[in-house]
N, C-alpha and C. Protein backbone atom coordinates (compact mmCIF):
# COMPACT_ATOMS: atom_id res chain seq x y z
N UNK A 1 0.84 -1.17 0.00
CA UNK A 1 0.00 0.00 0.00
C UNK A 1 0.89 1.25 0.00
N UNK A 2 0.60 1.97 -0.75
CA UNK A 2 1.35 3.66 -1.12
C UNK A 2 0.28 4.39 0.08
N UNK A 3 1.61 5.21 0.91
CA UNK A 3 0.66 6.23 1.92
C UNK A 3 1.76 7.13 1.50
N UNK A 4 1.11 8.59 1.46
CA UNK A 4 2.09 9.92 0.87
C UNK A 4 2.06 10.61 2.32
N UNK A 5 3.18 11.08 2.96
CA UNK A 5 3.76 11.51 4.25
C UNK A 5 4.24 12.89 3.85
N UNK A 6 3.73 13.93 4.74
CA UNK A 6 4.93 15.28 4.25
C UNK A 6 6.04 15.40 5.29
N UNK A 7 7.07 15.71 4.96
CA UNK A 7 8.59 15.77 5.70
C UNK A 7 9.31 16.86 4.61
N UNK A 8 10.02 17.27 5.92
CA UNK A 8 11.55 18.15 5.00
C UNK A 8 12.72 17.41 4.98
N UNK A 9 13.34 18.03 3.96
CA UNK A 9 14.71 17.08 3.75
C UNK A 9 15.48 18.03 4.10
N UNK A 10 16.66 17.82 5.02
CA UNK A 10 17.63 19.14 5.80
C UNK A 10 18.60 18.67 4.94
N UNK A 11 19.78 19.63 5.30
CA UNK A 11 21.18 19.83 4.17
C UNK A 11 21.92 18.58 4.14
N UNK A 12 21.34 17.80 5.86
CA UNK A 12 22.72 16.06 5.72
C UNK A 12 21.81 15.53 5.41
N UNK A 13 20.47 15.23 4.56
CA UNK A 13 19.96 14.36 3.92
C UNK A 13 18.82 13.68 5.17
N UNK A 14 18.67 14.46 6.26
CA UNK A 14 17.93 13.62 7.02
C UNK A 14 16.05 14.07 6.81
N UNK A 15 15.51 13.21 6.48
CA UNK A 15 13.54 13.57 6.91
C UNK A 15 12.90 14.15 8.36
N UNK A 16 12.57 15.24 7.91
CA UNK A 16 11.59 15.37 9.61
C UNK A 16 10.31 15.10 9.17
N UNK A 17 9.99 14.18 9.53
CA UNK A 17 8.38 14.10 9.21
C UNK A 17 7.08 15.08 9.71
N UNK A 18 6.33 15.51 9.56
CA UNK A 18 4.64 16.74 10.09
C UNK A 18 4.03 15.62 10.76
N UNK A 19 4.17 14.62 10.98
CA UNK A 19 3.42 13.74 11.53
C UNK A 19 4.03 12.50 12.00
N UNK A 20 4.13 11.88 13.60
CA UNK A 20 4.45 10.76 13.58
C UNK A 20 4.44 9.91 12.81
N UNK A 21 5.16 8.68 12.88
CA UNK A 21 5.25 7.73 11.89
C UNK A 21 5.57 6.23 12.93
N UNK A 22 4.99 5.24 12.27
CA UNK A 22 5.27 4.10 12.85
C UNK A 22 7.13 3.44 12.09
N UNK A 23 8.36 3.83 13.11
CA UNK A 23 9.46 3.27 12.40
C UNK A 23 10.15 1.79 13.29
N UNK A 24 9.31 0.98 13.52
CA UNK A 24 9.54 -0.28 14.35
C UNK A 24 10.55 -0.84 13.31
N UNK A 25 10.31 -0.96 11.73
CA UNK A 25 10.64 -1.72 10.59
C UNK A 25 11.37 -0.80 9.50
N UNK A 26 12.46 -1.28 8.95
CA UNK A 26 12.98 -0.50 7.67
C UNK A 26 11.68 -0.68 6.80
N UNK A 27 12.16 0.28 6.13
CA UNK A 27 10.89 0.73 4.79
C UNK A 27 11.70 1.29 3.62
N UNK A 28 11.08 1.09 2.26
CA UNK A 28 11.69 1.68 1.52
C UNK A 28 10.61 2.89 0.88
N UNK A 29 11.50 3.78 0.79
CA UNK A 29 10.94 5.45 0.54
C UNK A 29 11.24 5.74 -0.74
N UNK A 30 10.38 6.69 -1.49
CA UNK A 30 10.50 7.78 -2.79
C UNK A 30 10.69 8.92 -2.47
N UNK A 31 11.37 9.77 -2.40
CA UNK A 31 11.17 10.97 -2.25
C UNK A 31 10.60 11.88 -3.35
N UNK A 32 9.95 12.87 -3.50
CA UNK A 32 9.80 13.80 -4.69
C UNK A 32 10.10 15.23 -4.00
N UNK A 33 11.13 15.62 -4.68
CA UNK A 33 11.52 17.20 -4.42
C UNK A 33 10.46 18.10 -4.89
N UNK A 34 10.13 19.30 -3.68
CA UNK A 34 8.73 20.03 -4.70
C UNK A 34 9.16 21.50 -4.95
N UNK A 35 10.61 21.64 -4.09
CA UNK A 35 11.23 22.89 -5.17
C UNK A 35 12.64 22.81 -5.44
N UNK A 36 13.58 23.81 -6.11
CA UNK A 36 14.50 23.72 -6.40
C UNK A 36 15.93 23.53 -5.63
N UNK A 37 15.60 23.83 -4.10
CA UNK A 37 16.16 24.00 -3.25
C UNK A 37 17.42 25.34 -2.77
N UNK A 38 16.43 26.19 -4.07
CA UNK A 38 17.16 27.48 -3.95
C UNK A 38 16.39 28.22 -2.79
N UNK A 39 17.06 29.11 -2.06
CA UNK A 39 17.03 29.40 -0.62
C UNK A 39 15.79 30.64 -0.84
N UNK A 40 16.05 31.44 -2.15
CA UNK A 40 14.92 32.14 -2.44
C UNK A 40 13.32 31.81 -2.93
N UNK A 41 13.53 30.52 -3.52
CA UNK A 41 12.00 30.17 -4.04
C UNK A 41 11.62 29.23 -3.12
N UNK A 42 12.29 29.01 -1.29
CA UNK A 42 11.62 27.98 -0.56
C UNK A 42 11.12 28.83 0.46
N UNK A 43 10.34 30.16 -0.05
CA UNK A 43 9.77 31.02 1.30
C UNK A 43 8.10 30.20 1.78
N UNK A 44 7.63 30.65 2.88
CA UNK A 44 6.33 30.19 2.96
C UNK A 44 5.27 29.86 2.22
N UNK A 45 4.10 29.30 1.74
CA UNK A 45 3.17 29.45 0.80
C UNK A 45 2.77 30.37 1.45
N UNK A 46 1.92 31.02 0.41
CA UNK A 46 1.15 32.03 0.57
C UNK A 46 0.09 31.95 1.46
N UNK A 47 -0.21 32.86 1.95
CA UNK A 47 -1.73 32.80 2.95
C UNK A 47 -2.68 32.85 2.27
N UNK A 48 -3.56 32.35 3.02
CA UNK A 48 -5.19 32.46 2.61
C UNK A 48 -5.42 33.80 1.94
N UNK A 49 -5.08 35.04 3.08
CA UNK A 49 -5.42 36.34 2.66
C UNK A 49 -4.82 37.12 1.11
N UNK A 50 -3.97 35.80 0.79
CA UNK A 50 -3.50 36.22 -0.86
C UNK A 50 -4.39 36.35 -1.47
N UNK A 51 -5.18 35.35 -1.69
CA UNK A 51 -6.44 34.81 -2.52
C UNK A 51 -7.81 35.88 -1.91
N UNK A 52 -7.78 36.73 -1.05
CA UNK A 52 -9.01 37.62 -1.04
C UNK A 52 -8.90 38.33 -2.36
N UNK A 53 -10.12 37.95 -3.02
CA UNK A 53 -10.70 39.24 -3.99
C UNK A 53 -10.13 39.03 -5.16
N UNK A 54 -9.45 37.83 -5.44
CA UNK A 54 -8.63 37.50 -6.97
C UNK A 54 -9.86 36.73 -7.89
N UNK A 55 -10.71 36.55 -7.43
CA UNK A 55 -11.97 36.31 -8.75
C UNK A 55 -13.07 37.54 -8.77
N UNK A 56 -13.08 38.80 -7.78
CA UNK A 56 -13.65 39.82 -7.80
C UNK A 56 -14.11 40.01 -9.79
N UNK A 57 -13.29 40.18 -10.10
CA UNK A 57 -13.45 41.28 -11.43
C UNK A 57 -13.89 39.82 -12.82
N UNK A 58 -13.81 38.44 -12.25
CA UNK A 58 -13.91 37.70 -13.18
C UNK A 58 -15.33 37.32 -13.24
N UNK A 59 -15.72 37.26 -14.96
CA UNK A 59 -17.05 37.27 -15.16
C UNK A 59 -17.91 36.31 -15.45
N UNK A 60 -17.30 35.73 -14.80
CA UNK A 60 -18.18 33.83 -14.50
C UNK A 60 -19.00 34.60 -13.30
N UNK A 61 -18.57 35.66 -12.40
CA UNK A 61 -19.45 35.77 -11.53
C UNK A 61 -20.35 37.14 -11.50
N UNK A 62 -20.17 37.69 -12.72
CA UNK A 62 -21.63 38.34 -13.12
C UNK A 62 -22.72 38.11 -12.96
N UNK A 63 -23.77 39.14 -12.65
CA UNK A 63 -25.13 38.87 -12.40
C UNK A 63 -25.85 38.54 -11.34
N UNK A 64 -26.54 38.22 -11.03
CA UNK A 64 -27.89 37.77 -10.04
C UNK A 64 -26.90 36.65 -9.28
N UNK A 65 -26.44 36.68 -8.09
CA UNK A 65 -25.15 35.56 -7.37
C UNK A 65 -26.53 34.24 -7.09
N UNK A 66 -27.80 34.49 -7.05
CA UNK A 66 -28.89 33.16 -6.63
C UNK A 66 -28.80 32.28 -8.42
N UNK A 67 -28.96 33.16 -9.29
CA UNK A 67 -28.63 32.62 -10.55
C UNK A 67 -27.29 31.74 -10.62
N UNK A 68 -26.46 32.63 -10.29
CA UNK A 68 -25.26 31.55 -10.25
C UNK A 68 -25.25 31.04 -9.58
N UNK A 69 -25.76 30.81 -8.48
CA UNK A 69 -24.81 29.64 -7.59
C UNK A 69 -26.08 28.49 -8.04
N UNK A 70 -27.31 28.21 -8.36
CA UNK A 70 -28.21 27.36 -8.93
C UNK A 70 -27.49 27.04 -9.87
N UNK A 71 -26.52 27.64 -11.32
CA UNK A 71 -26.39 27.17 -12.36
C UNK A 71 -25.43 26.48 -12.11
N UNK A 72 -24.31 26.93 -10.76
CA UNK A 72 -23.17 26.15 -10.64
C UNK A 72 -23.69 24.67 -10.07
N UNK A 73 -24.80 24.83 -9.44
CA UNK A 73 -25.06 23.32 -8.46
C UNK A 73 -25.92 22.32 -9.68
N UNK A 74 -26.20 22.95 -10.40
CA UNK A 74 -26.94 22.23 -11.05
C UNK A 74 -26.36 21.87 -12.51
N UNK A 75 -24.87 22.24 -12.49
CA UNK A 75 -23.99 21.95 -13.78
C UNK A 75 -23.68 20.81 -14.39
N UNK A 76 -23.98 19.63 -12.97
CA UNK A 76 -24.12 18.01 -13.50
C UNK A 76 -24.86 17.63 -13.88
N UNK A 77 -26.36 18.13 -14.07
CA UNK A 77 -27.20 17.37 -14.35
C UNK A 77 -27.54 17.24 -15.51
């Protein structure tokens, strides 16, 4: 069974895992790097408060908001 774990990888190659882990047993691991490990593009993600107001001006949400949000719920059918 594949379970995906988040951890950092420090400069001597060691994992800190975000979450306990059961290590009674060796295991074998994948790692996937998710940035370049340049010191400038590994700042925080962004906050929530980035994303206030970035679909404001987009015009999927024109009009009557009871219209849209019916057309959005009802887009599967």
């Amino acid at each position: 069974m594949l379970k995906t774990l988040e951890a950092t990888l420090d400069e001597s190659g060691h994992l800190h895992f975000s979450e306990p882990i059961d290590l009674t047993r060796k295991r074998k691991v994948l790692v996937t790097l998710l940035d370049s490990g340049n010191e400038a593009t590994s700042s925080a993600a962004p906050s929530l408060r980035s994303f206030y107001g970035a679909l404001k001006e987009s015009h999927v949400f024109e009009g009557d908001p009871t219209v849209i949000q019916r057309s959005m719920r009802d887009e599967w059918d």
